[in-house]
Protein backbone atom coordinates (compact mmCIF):
# COMPACT_ATOMS: atom_id res chain seq x y z
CA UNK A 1 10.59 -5.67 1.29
CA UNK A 2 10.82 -9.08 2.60
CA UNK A 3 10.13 -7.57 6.34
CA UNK A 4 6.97 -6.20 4.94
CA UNK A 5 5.83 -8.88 3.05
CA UNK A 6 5.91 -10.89 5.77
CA UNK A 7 3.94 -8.71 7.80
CA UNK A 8 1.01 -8.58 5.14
CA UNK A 9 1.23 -12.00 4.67
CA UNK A 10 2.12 -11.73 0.73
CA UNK A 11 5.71 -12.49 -1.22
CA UNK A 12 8.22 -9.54 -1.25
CA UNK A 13 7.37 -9.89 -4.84
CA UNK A 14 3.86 -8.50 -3.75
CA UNK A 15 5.57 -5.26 -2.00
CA UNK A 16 8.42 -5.03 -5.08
CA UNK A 17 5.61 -4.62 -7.61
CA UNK A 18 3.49 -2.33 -5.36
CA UNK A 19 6.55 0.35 -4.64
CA UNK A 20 7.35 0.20 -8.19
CA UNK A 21 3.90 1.25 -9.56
CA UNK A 22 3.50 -2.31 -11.61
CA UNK A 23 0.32 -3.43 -9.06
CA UNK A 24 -2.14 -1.17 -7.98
CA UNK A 25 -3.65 -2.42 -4.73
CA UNK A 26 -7.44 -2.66 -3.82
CA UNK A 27 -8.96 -0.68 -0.46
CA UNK A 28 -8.40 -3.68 1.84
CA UNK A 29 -4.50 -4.16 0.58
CA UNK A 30 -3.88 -0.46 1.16
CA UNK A 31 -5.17 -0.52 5.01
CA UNK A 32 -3.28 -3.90 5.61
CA UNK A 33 -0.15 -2.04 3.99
CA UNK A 34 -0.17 0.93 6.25
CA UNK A 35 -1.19 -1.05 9.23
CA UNK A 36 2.09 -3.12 8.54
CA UNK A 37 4.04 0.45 8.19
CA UNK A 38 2.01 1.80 11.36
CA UNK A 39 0.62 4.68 9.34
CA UNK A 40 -2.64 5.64 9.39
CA UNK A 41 -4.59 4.48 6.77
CA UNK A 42 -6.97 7.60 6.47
CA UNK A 43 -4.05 9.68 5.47
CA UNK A 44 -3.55 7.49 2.59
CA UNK A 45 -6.83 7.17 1.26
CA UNK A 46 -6.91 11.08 1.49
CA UNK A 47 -3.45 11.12 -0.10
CA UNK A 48 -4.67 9.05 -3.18
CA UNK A 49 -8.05 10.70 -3.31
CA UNK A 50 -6.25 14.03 -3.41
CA UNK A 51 -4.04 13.02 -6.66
CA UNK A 52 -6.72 11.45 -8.17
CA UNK A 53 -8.52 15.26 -8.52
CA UNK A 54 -5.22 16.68 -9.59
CA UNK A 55 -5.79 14.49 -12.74
């Protein structure tokens, strides 16, 4: 967590409350997030878009 956090440039507080669902994250967060993970962030938008419908 700390790794990442510095990578995004935010506390490991920041990634601790993201991974454990108690901060949702806005568009730009989400593409700095999987930039610092090297995934593609397309995949992820499509991944949340998808459960989103599910709903």
């Amino acid at each position: 967590m700390r790794d990442l956090g510095e990578r995004i440039g935010e506390p490991h507080s920041f990634v601790q409350k993201v991974e454990s669902m108690e901060r949702r994250i806005d568009v730009y967060e989400l593409v700095q997030y999987c930039k610092a993970l090297e995934q593609n962030p397309h995949i992820a938008i499509r991944i949340v878009m998808e459960a989103s419908e599910s709903k």
